[in-house]
Protein backbone atom coordinates (compact mmCIF):
# COMPACT_ATOMS: atom_id res chain seq x y z
CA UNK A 1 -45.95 19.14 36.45
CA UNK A 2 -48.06 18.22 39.60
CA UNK A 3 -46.53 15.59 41.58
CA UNK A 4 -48.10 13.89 45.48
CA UNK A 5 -46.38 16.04 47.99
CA UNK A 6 -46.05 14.63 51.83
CA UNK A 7 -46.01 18.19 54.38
CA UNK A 8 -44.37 17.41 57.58
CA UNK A 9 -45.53 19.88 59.86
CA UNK A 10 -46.75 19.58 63.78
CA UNK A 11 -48.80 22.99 63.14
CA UNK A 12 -52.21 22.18 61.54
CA UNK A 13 -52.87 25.52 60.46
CA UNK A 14 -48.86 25.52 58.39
CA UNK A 15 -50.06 22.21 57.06
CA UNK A 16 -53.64 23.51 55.72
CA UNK A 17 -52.06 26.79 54.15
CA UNK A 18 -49.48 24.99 52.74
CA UNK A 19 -51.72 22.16 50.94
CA UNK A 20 -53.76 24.89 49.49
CA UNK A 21 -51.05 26.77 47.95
CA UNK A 22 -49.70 23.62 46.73
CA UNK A 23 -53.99 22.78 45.25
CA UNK A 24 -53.38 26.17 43.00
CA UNK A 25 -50.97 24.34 41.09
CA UNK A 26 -53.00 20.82 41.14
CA UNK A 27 -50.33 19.20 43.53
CA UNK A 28 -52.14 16.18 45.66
CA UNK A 29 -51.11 16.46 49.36
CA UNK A 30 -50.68 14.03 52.28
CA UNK A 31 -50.42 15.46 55.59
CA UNK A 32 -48.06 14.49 58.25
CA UNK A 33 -48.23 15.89 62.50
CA UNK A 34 -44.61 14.22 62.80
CA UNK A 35 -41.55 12.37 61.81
CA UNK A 36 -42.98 8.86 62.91
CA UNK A 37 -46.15 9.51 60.79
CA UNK A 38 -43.80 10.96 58.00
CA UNK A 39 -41.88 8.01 57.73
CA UNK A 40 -44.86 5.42 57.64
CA UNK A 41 -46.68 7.12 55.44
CA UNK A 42 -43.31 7.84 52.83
CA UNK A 43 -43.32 3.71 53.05
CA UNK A 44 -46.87 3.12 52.44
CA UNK A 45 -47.58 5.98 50.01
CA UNK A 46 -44.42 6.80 47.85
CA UNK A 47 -44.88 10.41 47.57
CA UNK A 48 -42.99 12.75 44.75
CA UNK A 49 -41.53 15.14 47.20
CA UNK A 50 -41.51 15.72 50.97
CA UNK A 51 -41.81 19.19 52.59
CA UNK A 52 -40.19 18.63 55.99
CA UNK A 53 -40.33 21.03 58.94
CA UNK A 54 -36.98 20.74 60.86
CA UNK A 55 -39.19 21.78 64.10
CA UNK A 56 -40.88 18.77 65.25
CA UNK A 57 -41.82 17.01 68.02
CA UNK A 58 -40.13 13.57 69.73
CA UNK A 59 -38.26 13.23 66.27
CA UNK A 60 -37.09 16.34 64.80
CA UNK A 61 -37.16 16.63 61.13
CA UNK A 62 -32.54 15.90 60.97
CA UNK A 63 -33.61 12.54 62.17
CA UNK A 64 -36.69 12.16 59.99
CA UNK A 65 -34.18 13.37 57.06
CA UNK A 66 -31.74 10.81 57.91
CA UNK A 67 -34.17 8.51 58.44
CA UNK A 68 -35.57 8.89 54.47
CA UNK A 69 -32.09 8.83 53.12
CA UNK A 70 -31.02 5.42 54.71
CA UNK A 71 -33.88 3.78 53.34
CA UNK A 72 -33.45 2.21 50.01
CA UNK A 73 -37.03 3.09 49.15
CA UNK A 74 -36.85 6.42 49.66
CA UNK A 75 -32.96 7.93 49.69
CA UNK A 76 -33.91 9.58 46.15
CA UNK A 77 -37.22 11.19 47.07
CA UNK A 78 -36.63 15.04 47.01
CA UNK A 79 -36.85 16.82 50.27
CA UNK A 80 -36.93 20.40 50.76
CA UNK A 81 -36.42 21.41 54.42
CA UNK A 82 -38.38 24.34 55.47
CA UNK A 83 -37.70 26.09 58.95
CA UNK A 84 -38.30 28.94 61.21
CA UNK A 85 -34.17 29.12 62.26
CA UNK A 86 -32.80 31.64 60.95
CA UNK A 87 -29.49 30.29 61.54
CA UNK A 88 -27.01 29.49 59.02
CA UNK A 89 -25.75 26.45 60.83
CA UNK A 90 -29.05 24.77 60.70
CA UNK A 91 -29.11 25.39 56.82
CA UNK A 92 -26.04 23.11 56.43
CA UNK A 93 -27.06 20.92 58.84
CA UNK A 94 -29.59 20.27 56.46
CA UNK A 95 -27.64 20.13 53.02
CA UNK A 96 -25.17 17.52 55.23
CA UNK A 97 -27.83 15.73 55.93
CA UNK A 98 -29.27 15.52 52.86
CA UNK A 99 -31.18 18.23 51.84
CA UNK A 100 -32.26 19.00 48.61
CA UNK A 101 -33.22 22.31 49.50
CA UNK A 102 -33.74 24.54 52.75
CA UNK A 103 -36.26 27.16 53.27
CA UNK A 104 -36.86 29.61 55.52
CA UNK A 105 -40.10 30.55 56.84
CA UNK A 106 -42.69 32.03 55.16
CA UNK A 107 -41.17 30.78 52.10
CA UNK A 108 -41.90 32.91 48.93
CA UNK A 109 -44.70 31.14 46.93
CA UNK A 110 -43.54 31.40 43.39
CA UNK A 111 -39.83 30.49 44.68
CA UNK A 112 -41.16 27.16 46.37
CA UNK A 113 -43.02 25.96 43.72
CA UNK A 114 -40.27 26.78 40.86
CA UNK A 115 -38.61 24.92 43.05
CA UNK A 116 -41.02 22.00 43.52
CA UNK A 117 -41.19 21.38 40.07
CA UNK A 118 -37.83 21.84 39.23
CA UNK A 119 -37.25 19.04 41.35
CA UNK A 120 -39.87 16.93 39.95
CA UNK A 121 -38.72 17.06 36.74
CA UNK A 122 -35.62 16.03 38.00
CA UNK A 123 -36.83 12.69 39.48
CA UNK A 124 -38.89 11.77 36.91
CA UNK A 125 -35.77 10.09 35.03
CA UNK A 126 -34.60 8.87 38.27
CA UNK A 127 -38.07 7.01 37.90
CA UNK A 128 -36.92 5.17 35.37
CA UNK A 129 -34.20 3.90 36.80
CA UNK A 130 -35.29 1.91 39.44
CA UNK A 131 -37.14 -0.69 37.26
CA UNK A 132 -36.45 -4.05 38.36
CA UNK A 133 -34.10 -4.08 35.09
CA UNK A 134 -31.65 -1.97 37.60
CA UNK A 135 -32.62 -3.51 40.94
CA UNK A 136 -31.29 -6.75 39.88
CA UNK A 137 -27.74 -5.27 38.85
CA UNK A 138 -25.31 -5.09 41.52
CA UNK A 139 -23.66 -1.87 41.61
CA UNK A 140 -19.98 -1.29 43.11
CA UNK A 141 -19.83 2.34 44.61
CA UNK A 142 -18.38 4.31 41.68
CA UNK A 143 -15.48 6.40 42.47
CA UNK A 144 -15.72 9.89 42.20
CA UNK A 145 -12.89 11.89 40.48
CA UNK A 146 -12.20 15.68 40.40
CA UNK A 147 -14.21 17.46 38.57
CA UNK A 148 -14.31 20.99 36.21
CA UNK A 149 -16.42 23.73 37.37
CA UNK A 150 -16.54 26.27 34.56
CA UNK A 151 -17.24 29.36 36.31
CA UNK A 152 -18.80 32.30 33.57
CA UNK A 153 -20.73 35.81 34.52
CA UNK A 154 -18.27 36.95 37.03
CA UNK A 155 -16.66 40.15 36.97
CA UNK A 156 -13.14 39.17 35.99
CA UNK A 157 -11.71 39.66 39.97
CA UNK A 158 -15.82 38.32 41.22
CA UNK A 159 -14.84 35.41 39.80
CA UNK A 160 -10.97 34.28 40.70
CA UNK A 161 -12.44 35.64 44.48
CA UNK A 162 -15.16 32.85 44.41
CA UNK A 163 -12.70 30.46 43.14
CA UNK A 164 -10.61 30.94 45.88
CA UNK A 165 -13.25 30.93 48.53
CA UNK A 166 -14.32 27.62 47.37
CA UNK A 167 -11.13 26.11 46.35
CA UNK A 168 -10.49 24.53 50.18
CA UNK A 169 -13.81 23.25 50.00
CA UNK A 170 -14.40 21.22 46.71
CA UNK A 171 -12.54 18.11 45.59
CA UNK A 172 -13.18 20.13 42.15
CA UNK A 173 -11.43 22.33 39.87
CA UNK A 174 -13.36 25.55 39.31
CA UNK A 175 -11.84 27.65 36.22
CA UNK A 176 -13.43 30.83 35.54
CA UNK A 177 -14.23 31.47 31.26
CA UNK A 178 -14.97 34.30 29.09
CA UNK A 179 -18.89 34.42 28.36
CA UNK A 180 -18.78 33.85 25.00
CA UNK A 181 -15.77 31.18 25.32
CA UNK A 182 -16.09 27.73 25.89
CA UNK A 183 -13.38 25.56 28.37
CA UNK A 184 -11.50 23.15 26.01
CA UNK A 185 -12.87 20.03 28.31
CA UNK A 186 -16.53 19.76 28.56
CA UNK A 187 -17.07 20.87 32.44
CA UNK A 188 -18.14 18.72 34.95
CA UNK A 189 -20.64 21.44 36.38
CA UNK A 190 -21.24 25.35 35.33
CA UNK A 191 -21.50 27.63 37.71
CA UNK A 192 -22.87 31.41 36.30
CA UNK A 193 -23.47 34.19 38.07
CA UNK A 194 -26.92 36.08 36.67
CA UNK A 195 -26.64 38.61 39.70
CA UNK A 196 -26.89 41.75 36.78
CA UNK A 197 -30.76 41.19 36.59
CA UNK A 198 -33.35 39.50 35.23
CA UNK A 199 -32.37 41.33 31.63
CA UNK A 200 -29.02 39.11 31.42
CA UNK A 201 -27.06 37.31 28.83
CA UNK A 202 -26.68 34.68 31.78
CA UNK A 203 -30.20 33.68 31.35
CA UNK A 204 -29.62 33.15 27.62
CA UNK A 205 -26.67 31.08 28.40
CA UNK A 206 -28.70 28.92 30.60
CA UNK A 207 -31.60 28.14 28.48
CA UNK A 208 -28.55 27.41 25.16
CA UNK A 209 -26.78 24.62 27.69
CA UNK A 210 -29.99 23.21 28.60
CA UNK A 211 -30.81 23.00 24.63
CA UNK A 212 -27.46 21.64 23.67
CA UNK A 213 -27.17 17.65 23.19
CA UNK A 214 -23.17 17.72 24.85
CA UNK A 215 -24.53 19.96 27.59
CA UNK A 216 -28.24 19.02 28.55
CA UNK A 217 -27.35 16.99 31.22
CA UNK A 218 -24.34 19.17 32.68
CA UNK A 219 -24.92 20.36 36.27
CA UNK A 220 -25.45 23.91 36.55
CA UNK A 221 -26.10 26.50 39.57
CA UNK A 222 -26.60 29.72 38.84
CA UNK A 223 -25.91 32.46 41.33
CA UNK A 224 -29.56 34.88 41.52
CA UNK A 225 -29.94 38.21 43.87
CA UNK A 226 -33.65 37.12 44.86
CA UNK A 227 -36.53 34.86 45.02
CA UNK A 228 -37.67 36.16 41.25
CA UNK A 229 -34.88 35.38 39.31
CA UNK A 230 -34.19 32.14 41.01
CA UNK A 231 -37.36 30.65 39.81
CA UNK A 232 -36.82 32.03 36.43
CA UNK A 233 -33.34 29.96 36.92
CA UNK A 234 -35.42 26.63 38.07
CA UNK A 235 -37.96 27.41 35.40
CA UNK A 236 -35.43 27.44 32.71
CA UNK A 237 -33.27 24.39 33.84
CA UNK A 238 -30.56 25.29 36.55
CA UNK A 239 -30.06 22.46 38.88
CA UNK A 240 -29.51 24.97 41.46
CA UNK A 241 -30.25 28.92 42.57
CA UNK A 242 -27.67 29.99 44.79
CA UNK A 243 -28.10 33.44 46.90
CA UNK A 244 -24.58 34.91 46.52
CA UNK A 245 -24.42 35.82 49.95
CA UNK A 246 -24.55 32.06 50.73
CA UNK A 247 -21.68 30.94 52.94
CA UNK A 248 -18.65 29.27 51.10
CA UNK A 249 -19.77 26.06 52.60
CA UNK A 250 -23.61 26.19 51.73
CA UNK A 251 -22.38 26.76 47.78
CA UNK A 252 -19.22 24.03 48.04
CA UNK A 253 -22.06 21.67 49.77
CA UNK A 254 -24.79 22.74 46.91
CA UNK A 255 -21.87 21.88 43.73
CA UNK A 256 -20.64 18.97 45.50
CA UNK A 257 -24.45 17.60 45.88
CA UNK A 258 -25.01 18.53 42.29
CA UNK A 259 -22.29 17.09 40.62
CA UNK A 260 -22.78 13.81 42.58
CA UNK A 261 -26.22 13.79 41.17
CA UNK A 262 -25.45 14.44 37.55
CA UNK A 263 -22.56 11.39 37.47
CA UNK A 264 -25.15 9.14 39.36
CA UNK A 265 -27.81 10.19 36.19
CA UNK A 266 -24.92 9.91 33.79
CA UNK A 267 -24.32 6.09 34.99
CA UNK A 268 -27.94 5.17 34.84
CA UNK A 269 -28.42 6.35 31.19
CA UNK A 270 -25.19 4.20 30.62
CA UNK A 271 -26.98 1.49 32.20
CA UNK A 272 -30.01 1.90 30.01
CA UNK A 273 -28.16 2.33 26.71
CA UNK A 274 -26.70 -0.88 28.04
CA UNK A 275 -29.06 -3.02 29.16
CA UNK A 276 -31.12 -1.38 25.71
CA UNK A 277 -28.27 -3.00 23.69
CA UNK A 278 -28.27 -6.24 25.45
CA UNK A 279 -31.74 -6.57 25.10
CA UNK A 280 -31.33 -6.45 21.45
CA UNK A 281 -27.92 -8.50 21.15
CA UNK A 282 -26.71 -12.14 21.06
CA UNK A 283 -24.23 -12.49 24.01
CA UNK A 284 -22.36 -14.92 22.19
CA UNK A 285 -21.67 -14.01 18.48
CA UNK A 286 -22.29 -10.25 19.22
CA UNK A 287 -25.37 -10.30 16.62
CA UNK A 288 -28.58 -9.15 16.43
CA UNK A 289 -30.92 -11.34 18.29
CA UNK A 290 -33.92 -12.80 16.65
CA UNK A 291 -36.46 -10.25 18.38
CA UNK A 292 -34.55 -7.02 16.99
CA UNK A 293 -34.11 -8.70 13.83
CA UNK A 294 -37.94 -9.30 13.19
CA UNK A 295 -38.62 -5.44 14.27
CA UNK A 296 -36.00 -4.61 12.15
CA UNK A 297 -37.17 -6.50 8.74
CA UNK A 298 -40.82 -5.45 9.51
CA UNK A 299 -39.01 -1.47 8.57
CA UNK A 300 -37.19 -3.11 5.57
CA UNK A 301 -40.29 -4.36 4.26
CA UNK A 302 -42.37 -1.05 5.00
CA UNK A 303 -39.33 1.25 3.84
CA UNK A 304 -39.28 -0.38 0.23
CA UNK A 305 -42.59 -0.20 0.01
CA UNK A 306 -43.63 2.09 -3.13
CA UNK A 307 -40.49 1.41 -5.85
CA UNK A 308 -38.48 -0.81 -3.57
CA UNK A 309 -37.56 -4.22 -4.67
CA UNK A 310 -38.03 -6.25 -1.81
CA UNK A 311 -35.74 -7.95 0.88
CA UNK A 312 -33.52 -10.95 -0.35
CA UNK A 313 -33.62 -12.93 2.86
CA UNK A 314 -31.31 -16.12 3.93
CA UNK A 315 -31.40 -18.76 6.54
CA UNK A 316 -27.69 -19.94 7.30
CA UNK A 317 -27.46 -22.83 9.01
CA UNK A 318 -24.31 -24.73 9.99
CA UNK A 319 -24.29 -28.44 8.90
CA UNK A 320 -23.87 -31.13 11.38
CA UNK A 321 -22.98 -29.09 13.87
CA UNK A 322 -24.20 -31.12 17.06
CA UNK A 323 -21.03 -33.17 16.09
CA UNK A 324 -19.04 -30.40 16.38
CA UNK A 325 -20.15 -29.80 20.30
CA UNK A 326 -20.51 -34.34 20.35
CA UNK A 327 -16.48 -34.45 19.74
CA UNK A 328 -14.74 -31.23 21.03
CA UNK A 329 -16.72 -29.74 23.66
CA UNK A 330 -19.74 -27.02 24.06
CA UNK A 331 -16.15 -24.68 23.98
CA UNK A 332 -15.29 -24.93 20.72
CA UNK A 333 -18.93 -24.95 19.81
CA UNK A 334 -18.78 -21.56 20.70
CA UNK A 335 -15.73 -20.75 19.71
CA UNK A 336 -17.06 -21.94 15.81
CA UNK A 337 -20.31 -19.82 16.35
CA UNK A 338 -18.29 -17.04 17.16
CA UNK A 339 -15.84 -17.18 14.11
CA UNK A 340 -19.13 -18.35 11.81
CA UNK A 341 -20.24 -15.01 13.18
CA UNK A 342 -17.83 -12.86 12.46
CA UNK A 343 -16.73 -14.37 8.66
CA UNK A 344 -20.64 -13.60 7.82
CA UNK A 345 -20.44 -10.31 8.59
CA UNK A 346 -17.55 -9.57 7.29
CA UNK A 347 -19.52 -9.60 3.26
CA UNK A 348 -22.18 -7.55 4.93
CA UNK A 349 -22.69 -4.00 4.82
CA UNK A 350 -23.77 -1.40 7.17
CA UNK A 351 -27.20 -1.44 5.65
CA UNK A 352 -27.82 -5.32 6.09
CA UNK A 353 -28.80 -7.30 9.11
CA UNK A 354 -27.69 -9.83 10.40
CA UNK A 355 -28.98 -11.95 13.47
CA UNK A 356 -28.96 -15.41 15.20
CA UNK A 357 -32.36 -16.41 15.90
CA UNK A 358 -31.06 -20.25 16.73
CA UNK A 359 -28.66 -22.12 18.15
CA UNK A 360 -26.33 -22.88 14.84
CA UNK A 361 -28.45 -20.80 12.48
CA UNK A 362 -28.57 -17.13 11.44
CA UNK A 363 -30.74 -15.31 9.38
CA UNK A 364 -29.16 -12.31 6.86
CA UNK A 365 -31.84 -9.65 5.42
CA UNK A 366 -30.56 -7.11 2.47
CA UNK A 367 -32.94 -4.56 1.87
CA UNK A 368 -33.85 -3.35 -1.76
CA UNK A 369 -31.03 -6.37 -3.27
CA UNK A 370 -31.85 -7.91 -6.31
CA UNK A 371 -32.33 -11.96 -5.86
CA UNK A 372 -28.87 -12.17 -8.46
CA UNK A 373 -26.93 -10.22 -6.44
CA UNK A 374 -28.48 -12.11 -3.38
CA UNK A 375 -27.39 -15.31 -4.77
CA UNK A 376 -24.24 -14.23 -5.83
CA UNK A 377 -23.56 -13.05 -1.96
CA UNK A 378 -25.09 -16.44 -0.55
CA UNK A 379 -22.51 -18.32 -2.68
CA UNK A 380 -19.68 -16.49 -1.49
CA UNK A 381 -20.59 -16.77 2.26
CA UNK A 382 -20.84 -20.15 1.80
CA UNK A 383 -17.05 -20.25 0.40
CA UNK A 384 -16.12 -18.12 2.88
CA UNK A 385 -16.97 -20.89 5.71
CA UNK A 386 -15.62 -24.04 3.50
CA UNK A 387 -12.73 -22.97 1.71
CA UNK A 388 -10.45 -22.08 5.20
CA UNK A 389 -10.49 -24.10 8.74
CA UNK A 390 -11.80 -22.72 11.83
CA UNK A 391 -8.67 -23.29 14.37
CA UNK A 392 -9.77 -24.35 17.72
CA UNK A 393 -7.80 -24.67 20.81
CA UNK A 394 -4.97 -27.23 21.52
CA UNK A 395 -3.89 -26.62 18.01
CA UNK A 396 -7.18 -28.60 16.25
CA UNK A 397 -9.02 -27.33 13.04
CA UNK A 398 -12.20 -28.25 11.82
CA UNK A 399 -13.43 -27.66 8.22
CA UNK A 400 -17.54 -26.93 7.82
CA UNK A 401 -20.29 -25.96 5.68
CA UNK A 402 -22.92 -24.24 5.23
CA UNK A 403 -26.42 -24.25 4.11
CA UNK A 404 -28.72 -21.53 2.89
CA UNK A 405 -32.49 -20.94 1.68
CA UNK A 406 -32.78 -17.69 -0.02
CA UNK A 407 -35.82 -15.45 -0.83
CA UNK A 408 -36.51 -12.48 -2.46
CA UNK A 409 -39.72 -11.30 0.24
CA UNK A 410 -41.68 -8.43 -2.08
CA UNK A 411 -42.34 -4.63 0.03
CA UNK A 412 -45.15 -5.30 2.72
CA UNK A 413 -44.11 -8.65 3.24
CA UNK A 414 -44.46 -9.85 6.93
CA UNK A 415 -40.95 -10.89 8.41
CA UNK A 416 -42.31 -13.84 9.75
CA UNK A 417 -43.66 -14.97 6.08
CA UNK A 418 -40.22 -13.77 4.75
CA UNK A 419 -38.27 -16.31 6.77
CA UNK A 420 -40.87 -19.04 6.40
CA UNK A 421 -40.83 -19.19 2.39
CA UNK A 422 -36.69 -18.94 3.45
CA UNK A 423 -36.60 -21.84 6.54
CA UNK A 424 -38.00 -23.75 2.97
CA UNK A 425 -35.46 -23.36 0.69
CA UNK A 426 -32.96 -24.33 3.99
CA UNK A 427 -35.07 -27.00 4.09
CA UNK A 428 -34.29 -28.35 0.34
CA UNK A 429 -31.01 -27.29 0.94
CA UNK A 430 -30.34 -30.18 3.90
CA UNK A 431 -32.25 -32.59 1.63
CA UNK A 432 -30.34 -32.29 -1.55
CA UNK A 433 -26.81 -32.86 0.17
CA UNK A 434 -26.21 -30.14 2.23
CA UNK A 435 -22.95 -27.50 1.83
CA UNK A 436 -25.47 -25.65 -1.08
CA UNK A 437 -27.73 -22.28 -1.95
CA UNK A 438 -31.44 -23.01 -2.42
CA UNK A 439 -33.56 -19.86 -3.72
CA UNK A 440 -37.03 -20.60 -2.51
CA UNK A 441 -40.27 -19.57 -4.05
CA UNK A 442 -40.62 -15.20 -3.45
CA UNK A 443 -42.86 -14.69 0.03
CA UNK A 444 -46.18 -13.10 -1.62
C-alpha cells in the first residue's frame, strides 16, 4: 500500500536515504529541512504519513507534533517520531504528545515500513470519515468508559505481573485468559504476548481475531522480542508491537492510545450505518424513501426474471388530504401520515416494500404475487384505513380513505414503467369516486 510520506529532517543526507528506502516500496516523498516547512507543506499537500525528526532546528519536532495534532486538518495524519535520544523519557514525551510511533535511530528497514503500512491501512477508513457527510454533524466529546483488556500468551504468573504493573496506569480492566478460552464479554482491547518466537500459536491467534466479524475491529497489541516479529505482527493486523522491555508507562500510554482509536472508528462506522439508513429512509413515517424504493424494485424485477411472476405494484394515496392539514394543522397531518404508515405495513411482509415517494402517497411492491392475491391485499388495506378513526390530539378523530391503482409489472420491467401503468389506475381510481381499487393495464 504506498501512501505520500512528508520526512522532517534538518540533515539532507537522513532525508535522501530515507526517501530512497521509502522509493523501494513505491512510497512518493516530500521533503521537509524543518518544523515551519513541515507544517506548511502538511496544509498545502495533505500527506498520508509524516516521518518527524524530534531534533530540529528553531522548532523542534514536540512542537511541530503538537502543532499537527491541534489542527483540525491534520490531528489524524499518522506520525511516527524518529530520533537519535536514546532516552526513554523522550519516547513518552512523544506518545504524550501524540505519537503514533517512536523510533530510534537507524531504524530497522523492514520494521519501519511494516510499520508504515500498517498505519496506512489504518487511515484509509479514517478517510472515509471525514466526508462532508461527517463534517457537517456536530459531535459532543464521547465519554470514555473502562474498558476490558483480555490479556492471553502469558505465562500464568507473566501475566497477573503485567497486570499489576499496568493496573495504576490504565482507566482499564486487564484480565488475563486461557489461550484457547474466550472472556465472557467481548474485550475492549487484546493484549498477547508472542515473545516464544516467530513459530507461535500467538501469531495464529492474531491473524483468527483479525478474520473474525465480532473481533476485526478489536484493538490488539501484541508483545514481540525484536524488530522481525513485530512486523510480522503489523503485517498480520496488530494495532500495535510492543518490546516487552517497554516501560509500564510506554505500554499503558500505547493501550490507552489504541483503545481511544478503536471507539473513535467504532463511532464513525455507527455514523455511516446511520447516515446510510437515513439516506434511504423517510424521516417521518419511518419508510422507505422513494430513491431506495426504485433501486429496490429494479432487483424485484431482475430477481423474478426467468419463472417469476412479476411484481404486483400499488400507488396509495390518501383522499382529500390537504383538508386534513386545511382544518387541524400540518400536526395532525403528520400525525395521520404516520398512523397511515404504520396500518400499511402492518399487512406487509418482510419480503415486500413499502415506501413514500410523496407527500400523502405511498407506493407498495410484492415481488412474485399473483394480481388476485394483490387485489385481495389492496382491498383489505383499504378497509384497514376506513373501517377505524385515526385519533388525533385534543381528543378529535378523523375517518379517511384510500385510493389505489394496482399493477401486475411482468420480470424485466423498469420500476419507473411499473409505477407509471400504476399512478394510472390511481388515476381512475380519483375519477370514479375515490375510497376504491383500480387494477390498471400490466406494465409490458
Amino acid at each position: 500500500m504506498a501512501g505520500r510520506i512528508l520526512i522532517v529532517d534538518d540533515v539532507a543526507t537522513n532525508r535522501i536515504v530515507m526517501k530512497v528506502r521509502l522509493a523501494t516500496s513505491r512510497h512518493a516523498t516530500l521533503l521537509a529541512a524543518d518544523g515551519i516547512e513541515a507544517l506548511r507543506l502538511t496544509r498545502e499537500c495533505h500527506p498520508d504519513l509524516v516521518l518527524l525528526d524530534l531534533d530540529l532546528p528553531a522548532m523542534d519536532g514536540l512542537s511541530v507534533l503538537r502543532a499537527l495534532r491541534a489542527d483540525p486538518a491534520s490531528r489524524d495524519i499518522p506520525v511516527i517520531v524518529h530520533t537519535a535520544t536514546p532516552l526513554a523519557e523522550a519516547r513518552l514525551a512523544a506518545l504524550r504528545a501524540g505519537a503514533d510511533d517512536v523510533f530510534a535511530k537507524p531504524a530497522d528497514e523492514r520494521l519501519l515500513l511494516a510499520r508504515i503500512r500498517n498505519l496506512l491501512r489504518r487511515r484509509d477508513p479514517a478517510e472515509t470519515m471525514q466526508s462532508p457527510l461527517f463534517a457537517l454533524q456536530e459531535q459532543a466529546d464521547p465519554f470514555d468508559w473502562p474498558g476490558l483488556v483480555a490479556m492471553t500468551g502469558f505465562a500464568a504468573e507473566g501475566g497477573h505481573r503485567l497486570a499489576r504493573l499496568l493496573a495504576p496506569l490504565l482507566p482499564h480492566r486487564l484480565h488475563p485468559v486461557a489461550a484457547a478460552g474466550l472472556p465472557a464479554d467481548p474485550p475492549d482491547a487484546w493484549l498477547i504476548d508472542a515473545t516464544a518466537g516467530p513459530v507461535n500459536p500467538a501469531y495464529a491467534l492474531l491473524s483468527e481475531l483479525r478474520s473474525a466479524p465480532d473481533s476485526r475491529h478489536t484493538g490488539i497489541a501484541v508483545l514481540t522480542d525484536g524488530p522481525d516479529s513485530a512486523a510480522m505482527a503489523y503485517d498480520l493486523g496488530a494495532d500495535e508491537a510492543i518490546c516487552p522491555r517497554s516501560q509500564p508507562e510506554e505500554m499503558a500510554l500505547r493501550l490507552n492510545a489504541m483503545i481511544a482509536r478503536s471507539r473513535a472508528a467504532a463511532r464513525h462506522r455507527a455514523q455511516l450505518r446511520d447516515n446510510v439508513r437515513l439516506a434511504m429512509i423517510d424521516p417521518l413515517t419511518g419508510l422507505f424513501n422513494r430513491r431506495y424504493a426504485l433501486r429496490r424494485m429494479g432487483e424485484m424485477s431482475l430477481g423474478s426474471v426467468g419463472g417469476g411472476i412479476g411484481t404486483a405494484t400499488m400507488i396509495v394515496d390518501i383522499d382529500r388530504f390537504k383538508q386534513i392539514n386545511d382544518r387541524f394543522g400540518h400536526a395532525a397531518g403528520d400525525a395521520v401520515l404516520v398512523e397511515v404508515a404504520r396500518r400499511l405495513q402492518d399487512h406487509l411482509t418482510e419480503d415486500d416494500l413499502i415506501a413514500r415517494i410523496g407527500g400523502e402517497e405511498f407506493l407498495i411492491a410484492l415481488p412474485d404475487r399473483a394480481l388476485t392475491q394483490a387485489r385481495d391485499l389492496a382491498d383489505r388495506l383499504r378497509a384497514a384505513i376506513h373501517d377505524r378513526p385515526i385519533a388525533l390530539a385534543a381528543g378529535e378523530a378523523v375517518t379517511l380513505t384510500i385510493s389505489i391503482g394496482l399493477c401486475l409489472a411482468p420480470p424485466g420491467t423498469l420500476p419507473d414503467d411499473a409505477i407509471d401503468r400504476a399512478d394510472r389506475a390511481l388515476m381512475s381510481a380519483k375519477l370514479q369516486g375515490r375510497n376504491r381499487v383500480i387494477v390498471g393495464r400490466s406494465a409490458a
